[in-house]
PDB file of N, CA and C in Angstrom:
ATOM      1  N   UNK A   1       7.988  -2.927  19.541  1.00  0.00           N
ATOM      2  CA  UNK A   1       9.041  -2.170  18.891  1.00  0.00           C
ATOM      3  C   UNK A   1       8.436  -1.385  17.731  1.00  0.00           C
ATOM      4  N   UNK A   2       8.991  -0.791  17.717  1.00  0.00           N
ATOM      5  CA  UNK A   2       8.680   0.561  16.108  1.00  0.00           C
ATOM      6  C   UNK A   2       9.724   0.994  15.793  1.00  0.00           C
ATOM      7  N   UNK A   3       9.273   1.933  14.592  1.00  0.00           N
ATOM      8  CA  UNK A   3      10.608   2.832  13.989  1.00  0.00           C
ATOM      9  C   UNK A   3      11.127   3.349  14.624  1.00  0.00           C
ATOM     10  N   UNK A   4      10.627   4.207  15.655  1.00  0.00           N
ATOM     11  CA  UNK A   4      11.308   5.811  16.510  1.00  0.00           C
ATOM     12  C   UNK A   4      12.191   5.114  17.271  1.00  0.00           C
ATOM     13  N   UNK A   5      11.599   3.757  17.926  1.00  0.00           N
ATOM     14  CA  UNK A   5      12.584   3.030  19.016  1.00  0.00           C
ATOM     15  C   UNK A   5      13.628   2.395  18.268  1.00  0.00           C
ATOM     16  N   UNK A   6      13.523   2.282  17.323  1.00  0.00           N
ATOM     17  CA  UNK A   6      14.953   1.448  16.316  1.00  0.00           C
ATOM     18  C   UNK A   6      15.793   2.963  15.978  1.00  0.00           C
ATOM     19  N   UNK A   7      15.253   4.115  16.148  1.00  0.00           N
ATOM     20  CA  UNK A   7      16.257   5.301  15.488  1.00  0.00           C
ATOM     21  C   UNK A   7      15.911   5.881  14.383  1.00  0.00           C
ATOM     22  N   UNK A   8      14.952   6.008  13.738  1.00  0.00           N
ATOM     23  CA  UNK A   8      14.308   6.373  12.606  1.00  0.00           C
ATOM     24  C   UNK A   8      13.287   7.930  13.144  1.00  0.00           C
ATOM     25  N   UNK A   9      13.274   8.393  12.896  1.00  0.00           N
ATOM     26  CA  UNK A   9      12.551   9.754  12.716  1.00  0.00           C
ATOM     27  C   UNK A   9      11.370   9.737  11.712  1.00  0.00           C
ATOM     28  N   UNK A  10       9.916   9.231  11.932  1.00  0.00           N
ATOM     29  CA  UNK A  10       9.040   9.614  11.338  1.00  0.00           C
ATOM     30  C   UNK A  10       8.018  10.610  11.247  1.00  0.00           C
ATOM     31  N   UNK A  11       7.047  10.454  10.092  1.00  0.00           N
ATOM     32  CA  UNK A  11       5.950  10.986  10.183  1.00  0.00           C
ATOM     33  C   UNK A  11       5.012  10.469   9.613  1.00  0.00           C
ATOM     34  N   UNK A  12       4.279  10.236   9.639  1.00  0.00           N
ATOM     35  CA  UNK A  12       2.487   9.793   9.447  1.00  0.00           C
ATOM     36  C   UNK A  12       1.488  11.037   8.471  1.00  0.00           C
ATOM     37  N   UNK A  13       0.874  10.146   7.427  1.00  0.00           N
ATOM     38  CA  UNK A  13       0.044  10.640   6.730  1.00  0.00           C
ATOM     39  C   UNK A  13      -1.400   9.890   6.351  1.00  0.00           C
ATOM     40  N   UNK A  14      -2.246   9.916   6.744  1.00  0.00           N
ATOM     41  CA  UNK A  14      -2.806   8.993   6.730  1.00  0.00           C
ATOM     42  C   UNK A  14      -4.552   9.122   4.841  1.00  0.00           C
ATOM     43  N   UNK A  15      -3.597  10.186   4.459  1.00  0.00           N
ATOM     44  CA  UNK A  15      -4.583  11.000   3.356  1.00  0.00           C
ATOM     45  C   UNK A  15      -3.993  10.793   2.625  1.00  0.00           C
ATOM     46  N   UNK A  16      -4.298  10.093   0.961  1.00  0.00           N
ATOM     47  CA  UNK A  16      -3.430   9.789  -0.122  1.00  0.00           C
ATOM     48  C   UNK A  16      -2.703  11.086  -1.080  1.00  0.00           C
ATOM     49  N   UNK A  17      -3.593  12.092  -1.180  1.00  0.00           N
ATOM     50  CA  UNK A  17      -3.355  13.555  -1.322  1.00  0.00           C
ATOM     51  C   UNK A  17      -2.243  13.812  -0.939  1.00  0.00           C
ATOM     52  N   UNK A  18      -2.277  13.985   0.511  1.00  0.00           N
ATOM     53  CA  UNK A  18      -2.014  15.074   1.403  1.00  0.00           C
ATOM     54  C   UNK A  18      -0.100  13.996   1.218  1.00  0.00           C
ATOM     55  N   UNK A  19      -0.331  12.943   1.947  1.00  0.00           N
ATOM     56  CA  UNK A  19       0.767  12.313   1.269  1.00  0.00           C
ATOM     57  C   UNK A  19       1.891  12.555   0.271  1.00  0.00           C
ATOM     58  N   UNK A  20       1.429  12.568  -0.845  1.00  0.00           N
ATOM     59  CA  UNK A  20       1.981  12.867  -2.351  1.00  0.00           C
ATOM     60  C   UNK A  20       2.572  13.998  -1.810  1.00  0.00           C
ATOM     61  N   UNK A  21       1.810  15.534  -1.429  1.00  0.00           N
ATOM     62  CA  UNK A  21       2.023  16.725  -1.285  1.00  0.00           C
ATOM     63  C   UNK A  21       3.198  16.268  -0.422  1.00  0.00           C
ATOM     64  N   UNK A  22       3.568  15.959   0.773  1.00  0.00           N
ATOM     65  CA  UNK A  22       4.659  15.705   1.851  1.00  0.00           C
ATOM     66  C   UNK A  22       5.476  15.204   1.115  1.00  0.00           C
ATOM     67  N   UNK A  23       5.353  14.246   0.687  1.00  0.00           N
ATOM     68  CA  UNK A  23       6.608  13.543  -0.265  1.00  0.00           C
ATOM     69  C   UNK A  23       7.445  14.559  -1.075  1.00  0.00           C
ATOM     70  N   UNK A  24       6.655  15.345  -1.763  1.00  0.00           N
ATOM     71  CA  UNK A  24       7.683  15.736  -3.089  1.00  0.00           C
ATOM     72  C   UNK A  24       7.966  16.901  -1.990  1.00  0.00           C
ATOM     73  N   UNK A  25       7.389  17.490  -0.945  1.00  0.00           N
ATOM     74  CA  UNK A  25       7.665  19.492  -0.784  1.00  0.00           C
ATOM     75  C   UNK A  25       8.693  18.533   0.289  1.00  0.00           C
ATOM     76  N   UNK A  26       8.909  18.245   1.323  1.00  0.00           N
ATOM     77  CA  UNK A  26       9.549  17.623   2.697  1.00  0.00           C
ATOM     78  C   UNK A  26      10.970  16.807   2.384  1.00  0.00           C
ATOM     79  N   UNK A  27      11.530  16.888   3.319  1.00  0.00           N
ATOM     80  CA  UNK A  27      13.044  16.165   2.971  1.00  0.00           C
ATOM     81  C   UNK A  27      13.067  14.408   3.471  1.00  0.00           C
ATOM     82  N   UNK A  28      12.673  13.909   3.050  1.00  0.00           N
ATOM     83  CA  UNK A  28      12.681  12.006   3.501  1.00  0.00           C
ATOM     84  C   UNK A  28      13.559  11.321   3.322  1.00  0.00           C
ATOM     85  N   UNK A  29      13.782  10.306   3.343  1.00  0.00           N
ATOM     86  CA  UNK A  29      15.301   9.513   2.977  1.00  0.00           C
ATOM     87  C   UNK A  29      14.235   8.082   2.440  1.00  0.00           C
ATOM     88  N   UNK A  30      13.160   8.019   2.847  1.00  0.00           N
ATOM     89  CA  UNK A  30      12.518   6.802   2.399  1.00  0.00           C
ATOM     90  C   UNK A  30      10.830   6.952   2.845  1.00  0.00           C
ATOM     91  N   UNK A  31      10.184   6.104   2.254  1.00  0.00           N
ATOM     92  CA  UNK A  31       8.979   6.299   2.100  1.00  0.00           C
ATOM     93  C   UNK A  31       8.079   4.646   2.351  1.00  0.00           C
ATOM     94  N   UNK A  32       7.976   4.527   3.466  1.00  0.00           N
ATOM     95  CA  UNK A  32       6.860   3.130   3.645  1.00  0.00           C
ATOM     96  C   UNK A  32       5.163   3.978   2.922  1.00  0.00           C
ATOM     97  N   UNK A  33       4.884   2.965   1.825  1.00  0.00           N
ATOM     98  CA  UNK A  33       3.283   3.896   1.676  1.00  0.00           C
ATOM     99  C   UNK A  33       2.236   2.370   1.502  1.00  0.00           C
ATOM    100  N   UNK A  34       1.171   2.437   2.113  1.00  0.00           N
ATOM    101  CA  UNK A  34      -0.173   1.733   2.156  1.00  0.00           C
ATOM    102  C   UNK A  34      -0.370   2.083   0.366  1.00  0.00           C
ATOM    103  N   UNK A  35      -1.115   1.127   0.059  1.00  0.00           N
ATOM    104  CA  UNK A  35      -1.782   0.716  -1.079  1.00  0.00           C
ATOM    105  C   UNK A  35      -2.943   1.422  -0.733  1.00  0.00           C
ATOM    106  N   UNK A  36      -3.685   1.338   0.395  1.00  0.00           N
ATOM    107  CA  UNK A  36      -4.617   1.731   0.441  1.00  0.00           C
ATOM    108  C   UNK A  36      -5.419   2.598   1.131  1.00  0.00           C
ATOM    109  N   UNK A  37      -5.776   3.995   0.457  1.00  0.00           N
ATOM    110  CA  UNK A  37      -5.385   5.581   0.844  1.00  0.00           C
ATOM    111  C   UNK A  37      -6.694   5.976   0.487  1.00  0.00           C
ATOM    112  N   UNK A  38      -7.085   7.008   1.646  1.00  0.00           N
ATOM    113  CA  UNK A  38      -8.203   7.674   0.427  1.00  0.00           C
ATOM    114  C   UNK A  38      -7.677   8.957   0.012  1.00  0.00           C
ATOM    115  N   UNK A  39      -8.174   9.454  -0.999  1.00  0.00           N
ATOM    116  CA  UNK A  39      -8.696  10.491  -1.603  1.00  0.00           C
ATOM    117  C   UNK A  39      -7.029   9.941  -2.931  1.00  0.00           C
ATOM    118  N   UNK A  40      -6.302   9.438  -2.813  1.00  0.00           N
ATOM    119  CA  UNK A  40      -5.182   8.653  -3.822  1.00  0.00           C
ATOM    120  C   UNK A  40      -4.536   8.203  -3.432  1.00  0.00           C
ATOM    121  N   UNK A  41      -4.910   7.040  -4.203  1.00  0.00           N
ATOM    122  CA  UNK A  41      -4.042   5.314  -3.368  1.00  0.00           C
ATOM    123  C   UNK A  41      -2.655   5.496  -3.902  1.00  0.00           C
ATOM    124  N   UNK A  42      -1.813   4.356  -2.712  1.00  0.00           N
ATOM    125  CA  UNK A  42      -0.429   4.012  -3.012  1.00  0.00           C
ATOM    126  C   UNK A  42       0.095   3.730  -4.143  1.00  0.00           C
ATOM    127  N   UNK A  43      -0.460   3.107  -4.911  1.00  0.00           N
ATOM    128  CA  UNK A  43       0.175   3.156  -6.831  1.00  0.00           C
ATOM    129  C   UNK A  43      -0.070   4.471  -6.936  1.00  0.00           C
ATOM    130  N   UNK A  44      -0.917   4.865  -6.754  1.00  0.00           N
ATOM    131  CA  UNK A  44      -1.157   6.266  -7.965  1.00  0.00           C
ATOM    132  C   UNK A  44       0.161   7.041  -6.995  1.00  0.00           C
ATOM    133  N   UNK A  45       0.247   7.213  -5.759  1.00  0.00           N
ATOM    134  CA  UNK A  45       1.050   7.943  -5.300  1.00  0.00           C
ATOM    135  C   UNK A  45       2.532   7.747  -5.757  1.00  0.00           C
ATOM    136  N   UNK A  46       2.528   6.228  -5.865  1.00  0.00           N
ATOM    137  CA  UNK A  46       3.935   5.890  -6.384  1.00  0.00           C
ATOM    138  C   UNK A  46       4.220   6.174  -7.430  1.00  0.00           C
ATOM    139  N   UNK A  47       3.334   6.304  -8.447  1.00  0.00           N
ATOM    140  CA  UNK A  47       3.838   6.585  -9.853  1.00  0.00           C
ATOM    141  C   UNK A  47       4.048   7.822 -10.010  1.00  0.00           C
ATOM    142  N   UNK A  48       3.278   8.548  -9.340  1.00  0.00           N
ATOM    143  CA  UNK A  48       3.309  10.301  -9.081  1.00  0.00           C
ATOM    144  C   UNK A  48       5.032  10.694  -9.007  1.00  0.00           C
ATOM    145  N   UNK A  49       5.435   9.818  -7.615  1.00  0.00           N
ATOM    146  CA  UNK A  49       6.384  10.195  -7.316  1.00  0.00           C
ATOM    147  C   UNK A  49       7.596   9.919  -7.908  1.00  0.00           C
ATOM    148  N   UNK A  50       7.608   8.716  -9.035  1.00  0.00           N
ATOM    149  CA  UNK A  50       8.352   8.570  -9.814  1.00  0.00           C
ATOM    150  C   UNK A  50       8.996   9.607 -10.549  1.00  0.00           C
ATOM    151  N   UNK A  51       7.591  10.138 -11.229  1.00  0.00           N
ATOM    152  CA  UNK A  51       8.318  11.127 -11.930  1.00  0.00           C
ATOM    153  C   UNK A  51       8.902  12.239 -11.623  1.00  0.00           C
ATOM    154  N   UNK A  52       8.906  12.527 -10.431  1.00  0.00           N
ATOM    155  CA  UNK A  52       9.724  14.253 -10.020  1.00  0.00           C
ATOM    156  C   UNK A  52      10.915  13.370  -8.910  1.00  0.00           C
ATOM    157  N   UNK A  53      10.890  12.339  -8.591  1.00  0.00           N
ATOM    158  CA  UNK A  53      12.115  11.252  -7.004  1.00  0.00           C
ATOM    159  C   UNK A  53      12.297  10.317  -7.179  1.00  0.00           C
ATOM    160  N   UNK A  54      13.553   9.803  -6.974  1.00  0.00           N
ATOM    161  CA  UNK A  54      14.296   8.879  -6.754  1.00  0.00           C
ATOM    162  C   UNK A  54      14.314   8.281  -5.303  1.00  0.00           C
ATOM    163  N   UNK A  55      13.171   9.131  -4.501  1.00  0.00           N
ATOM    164  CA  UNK A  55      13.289   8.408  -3.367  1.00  0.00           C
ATOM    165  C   UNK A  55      13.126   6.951  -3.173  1.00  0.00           C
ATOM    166  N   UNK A  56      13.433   6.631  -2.734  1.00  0.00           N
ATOM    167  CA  UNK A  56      12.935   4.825  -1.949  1.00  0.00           C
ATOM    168  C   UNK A  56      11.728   4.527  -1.286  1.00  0.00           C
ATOM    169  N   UNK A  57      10.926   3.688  -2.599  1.00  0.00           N
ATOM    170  CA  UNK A  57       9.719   3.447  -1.628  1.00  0.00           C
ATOM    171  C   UNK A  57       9.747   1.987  -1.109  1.00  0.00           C
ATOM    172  N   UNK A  58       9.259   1.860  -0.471  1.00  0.00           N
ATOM    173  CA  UNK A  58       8.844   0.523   0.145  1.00  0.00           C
ATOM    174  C   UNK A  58       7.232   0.546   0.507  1.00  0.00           C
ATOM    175  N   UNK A  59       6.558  -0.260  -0.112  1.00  0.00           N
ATOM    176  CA  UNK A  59       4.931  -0.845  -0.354  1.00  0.00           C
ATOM    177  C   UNK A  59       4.788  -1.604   1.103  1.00  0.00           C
ATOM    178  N   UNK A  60       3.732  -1.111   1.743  1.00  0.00           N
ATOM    179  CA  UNK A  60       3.381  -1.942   3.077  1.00  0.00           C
ATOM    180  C   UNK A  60       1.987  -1.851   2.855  1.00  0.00           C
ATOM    181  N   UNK A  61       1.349  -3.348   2.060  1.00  0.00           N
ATOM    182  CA  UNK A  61       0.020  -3.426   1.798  1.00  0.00           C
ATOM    183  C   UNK A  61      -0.798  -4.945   2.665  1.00  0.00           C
ATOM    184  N   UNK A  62      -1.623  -4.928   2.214  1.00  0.00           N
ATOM    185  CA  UNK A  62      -2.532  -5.997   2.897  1.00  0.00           C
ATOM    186  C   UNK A  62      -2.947  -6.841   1.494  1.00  0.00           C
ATOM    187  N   UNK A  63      -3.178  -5.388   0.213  1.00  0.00           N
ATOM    188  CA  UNK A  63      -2.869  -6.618  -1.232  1.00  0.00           C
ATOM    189  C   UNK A  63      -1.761  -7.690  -1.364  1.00  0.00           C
ATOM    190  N   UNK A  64      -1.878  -8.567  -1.365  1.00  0.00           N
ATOM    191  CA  UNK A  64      -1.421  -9.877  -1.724  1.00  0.00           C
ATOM    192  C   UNK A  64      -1.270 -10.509  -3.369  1.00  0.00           C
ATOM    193  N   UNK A  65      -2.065  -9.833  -3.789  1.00  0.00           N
ATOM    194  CA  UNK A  65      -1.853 -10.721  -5.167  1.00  0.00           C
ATOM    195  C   UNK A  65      -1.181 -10.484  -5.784  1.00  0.00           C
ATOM    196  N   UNK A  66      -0.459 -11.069  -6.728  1.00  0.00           N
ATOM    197  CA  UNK A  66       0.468 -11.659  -7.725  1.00  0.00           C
ATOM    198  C   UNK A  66       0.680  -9.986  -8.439  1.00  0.00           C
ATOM    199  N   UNK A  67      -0.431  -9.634  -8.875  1.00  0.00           N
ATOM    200  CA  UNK A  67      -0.659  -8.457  -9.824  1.00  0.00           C
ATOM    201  C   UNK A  67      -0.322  -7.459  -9.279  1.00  0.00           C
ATOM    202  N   UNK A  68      -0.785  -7.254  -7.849  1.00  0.00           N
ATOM    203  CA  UNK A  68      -0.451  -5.870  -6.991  1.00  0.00           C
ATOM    204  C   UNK A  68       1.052  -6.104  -7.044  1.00  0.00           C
ATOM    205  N   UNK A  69       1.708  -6.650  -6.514  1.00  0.00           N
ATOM    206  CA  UNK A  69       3.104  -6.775  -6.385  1.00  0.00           C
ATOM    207  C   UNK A  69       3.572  -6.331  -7.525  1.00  0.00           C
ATOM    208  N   UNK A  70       3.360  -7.268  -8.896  1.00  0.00           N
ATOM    209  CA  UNK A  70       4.208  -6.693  -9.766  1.00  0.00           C
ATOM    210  C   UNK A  70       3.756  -5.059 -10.121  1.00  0.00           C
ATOM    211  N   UNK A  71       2.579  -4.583 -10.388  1.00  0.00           N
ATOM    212  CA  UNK A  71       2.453  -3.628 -10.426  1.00  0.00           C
ATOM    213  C   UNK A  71       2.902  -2.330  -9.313  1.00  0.00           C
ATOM    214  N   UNK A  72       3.015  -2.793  -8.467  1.00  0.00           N
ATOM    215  CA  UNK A  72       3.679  -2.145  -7.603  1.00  0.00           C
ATOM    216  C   UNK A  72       5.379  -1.562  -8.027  1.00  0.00           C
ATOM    217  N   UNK A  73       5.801  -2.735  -8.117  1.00  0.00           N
ATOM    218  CA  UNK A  73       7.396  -2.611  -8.553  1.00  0.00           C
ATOM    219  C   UNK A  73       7.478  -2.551 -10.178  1.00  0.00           C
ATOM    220  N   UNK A  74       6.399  -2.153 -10.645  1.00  0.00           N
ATOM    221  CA  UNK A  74       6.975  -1.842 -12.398  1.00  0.00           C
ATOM    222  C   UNK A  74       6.288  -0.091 -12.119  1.00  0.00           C
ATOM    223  N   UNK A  75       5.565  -0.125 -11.364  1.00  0.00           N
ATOM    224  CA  UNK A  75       5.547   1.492 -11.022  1.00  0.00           C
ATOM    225  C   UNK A  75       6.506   2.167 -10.108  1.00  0.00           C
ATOM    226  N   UNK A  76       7.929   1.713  -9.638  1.00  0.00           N
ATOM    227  CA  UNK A  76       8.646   2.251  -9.199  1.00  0.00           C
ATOM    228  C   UNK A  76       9.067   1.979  -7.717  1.00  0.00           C
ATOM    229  N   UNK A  77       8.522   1.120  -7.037  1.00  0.00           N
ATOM    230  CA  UNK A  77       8.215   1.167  -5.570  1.00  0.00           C
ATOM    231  C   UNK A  77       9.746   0.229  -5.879  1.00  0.00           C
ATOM    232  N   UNK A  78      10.254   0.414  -4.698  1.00  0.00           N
ATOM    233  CA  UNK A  78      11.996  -0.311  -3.960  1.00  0.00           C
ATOM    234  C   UNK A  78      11.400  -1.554  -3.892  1.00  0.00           C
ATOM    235  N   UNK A  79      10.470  -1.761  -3.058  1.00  0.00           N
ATOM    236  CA  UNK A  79      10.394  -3.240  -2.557  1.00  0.00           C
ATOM    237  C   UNK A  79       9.027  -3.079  -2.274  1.00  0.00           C
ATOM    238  N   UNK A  80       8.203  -4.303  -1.773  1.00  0.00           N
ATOM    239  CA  UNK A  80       6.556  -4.772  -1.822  1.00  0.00           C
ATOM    240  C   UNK A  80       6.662  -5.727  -0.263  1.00  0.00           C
ATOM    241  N   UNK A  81       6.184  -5.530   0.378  1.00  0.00           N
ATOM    242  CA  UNK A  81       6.023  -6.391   1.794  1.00  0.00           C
ATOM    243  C   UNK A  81       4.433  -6.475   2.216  1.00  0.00           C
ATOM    244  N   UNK A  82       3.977  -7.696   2.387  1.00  0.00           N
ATOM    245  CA  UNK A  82       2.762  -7.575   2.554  1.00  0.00           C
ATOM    246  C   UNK A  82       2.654  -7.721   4.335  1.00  0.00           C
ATOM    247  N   UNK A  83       0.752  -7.215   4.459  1.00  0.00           N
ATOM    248  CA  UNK A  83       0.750  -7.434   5.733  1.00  0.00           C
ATOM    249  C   UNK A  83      -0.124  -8.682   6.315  1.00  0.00           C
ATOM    250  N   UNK A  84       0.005  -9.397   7.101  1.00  0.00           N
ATOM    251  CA  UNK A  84       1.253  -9.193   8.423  1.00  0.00           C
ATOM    252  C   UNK A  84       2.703  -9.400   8.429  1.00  0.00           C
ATOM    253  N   UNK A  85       3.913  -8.432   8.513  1.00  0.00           N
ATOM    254  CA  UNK A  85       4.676  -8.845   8.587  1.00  0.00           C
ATOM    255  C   UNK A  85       5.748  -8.939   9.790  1.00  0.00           C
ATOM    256  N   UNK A  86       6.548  -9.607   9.397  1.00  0.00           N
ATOM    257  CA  UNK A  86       7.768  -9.005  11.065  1.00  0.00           C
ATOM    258  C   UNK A  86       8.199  -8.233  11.014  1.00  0.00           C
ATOM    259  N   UNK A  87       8.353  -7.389  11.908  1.00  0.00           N
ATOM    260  CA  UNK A  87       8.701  -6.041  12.033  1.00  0.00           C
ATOM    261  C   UNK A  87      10.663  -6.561  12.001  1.00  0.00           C
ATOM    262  N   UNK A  88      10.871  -7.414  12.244  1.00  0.00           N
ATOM    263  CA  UNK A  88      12.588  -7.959  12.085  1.00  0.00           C
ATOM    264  C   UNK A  88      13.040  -7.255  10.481  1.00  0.00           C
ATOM    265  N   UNK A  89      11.803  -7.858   9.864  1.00  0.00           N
ATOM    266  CA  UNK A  89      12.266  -8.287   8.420  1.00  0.00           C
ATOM    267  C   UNK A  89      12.367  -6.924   7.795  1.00  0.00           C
ATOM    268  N   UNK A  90      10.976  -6.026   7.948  1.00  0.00           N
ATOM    269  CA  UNK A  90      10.975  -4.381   7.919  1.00  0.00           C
ATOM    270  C   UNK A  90      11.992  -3.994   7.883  1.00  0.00           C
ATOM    271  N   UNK A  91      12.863  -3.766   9.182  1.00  0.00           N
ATOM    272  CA  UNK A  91      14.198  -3.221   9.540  1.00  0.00           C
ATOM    273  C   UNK A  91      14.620  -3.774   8.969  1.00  0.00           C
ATOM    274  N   UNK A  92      14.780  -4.466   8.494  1.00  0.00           N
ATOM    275  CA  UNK A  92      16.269  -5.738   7.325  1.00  0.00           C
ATOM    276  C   UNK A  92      16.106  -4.846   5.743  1.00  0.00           C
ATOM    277  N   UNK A  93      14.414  -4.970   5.412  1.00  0.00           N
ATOM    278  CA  UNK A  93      14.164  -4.236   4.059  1.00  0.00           C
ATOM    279  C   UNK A  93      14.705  -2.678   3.964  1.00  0.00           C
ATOM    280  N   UNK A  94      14.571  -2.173   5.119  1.00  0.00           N
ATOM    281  CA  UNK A  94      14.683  -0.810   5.227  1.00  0.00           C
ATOM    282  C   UNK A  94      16.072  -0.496   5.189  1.00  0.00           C
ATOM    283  N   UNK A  95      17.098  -0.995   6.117  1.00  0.00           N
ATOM    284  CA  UNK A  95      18.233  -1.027   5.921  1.00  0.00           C
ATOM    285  C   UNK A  95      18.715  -1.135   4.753  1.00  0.00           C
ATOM    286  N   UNK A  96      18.439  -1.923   4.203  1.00  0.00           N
ATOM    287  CA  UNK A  96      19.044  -2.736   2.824  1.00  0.00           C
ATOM    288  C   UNK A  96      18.973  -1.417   1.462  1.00  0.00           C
ATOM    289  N   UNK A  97      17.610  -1.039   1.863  1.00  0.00           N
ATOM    290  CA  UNK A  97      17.307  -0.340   0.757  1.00  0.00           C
ATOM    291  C   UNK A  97      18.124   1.068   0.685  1.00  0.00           C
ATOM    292  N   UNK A  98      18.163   1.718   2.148  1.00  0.00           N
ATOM    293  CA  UNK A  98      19.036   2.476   2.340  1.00  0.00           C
ATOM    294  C   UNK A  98      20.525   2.658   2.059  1.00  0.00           C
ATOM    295  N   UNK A  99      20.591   1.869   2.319  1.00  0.00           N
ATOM    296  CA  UNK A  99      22.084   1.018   1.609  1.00  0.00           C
ATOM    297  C   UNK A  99      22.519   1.091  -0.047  1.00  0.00           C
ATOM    298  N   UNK A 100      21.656   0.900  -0.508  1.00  0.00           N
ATOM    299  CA  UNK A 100      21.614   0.765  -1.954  1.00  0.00           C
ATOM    300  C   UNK A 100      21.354   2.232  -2.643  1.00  0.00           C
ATOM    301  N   UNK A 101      20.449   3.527  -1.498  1.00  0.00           N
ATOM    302  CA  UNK A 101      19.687   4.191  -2.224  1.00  0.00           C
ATOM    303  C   UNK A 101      21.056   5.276  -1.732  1.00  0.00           C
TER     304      UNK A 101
END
């Protein structure tokens, strides 16, 4: 299962740059972003995006620690999910957040 098959309309960025750039110019309703990006990682992207959106992020990292998390969510991110996760729970976060946002 994936997003497209649950009803979601994505797109893929796989450049921390190029990312940021899509985010603020493109119309999204929410934002899953990796921690870990080249050319500018997922915090830096998140904090970026703080300041010009209110979009909804949701953190899908492989960092685990205590520190990433909170730093994650005191830089703005909706929610923090590490990986591996269930893709059940995804759709539950995603919903939810949508909901709220």
């Amino acid at each position: 299962m994936d997003l497209m098959h649950s009803g979601f309309d994505t797109a893929i960025e796989g450049n921390g740059q190029r990312a940021f750039e899509r985010i603020i110019q493109e119309d999204y309703d929410l934002v899953l972003l990796d921690v870990m990006l080249p050319e500018m990682d997922g915090m830096e992207i998140c904090k970026k995006v703080r300041e010009v959106s209110d979009i909804p992020i949701i953190m899908l990292t492989a960092r685990d620690e205590i520190a990433d998390k909170v730093e994650g969510l005191e830089l703005g991110a909706n929610d923090y999910m590490t990986k591996p996760f269930a893709f059940a729970e995804l759709l539950a976060r995603i919903r939810g957040v949508l909901k709220r946002y």
